[in-house]
C-alpha atoms as a PDB file:
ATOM      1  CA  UNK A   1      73.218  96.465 103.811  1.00  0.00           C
ATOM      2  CA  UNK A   2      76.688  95.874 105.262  1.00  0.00           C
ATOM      3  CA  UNK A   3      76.818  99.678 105.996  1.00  0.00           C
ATOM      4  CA  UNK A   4      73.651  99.581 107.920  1.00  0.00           C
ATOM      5  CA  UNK A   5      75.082  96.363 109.943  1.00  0.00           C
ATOM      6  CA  UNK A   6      78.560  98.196 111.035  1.00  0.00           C
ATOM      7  CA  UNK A   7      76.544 101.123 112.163  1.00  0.00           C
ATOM      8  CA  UNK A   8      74.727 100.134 115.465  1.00  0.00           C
ATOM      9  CA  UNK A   9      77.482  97.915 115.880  1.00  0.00           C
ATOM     10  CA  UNK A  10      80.175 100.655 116.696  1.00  0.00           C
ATOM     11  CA  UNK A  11      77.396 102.425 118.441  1.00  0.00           C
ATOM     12  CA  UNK A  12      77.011  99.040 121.189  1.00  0.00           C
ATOM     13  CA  UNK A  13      80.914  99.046 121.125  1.00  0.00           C
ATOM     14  CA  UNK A  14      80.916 103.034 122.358  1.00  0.00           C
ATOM     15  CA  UNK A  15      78.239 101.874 124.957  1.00  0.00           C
ATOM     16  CA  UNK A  16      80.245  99.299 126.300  1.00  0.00           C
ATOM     17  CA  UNK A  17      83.519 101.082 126.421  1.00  0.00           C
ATOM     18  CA  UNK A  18      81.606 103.999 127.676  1.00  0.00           C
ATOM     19  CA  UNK A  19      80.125 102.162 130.855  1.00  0.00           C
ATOM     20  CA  UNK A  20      83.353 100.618 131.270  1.00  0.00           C
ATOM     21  CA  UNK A  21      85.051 104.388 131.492  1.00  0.00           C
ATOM     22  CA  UNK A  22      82.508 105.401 133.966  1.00  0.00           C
ATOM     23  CA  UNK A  23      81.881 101.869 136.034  1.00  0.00           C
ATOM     24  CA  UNK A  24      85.358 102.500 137.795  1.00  0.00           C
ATOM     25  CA  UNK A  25      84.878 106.567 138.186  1.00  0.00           C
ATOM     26  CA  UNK A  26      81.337 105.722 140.252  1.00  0.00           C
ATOM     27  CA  UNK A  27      83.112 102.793 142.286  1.00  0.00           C
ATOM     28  CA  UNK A  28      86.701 104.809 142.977  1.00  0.00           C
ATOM     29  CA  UNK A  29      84.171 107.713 144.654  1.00  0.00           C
END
């Protein structure tokens, strides 16, 4: 049960870290 819980939560914390990488590359161009 926990297992299940910690999984899409890393996977929304990759998103967000993700868009945040590539937020600044689209605005810099």
């Amino acid at each position: 049960m926990n297992n299940n819980f910690e999984k899409p939560n890393e996977e929304h914390f990759l998103q967000e870290l993700a868009a945040e990488l590539v937020r600044p590359q689209i605005m810099k161009n």
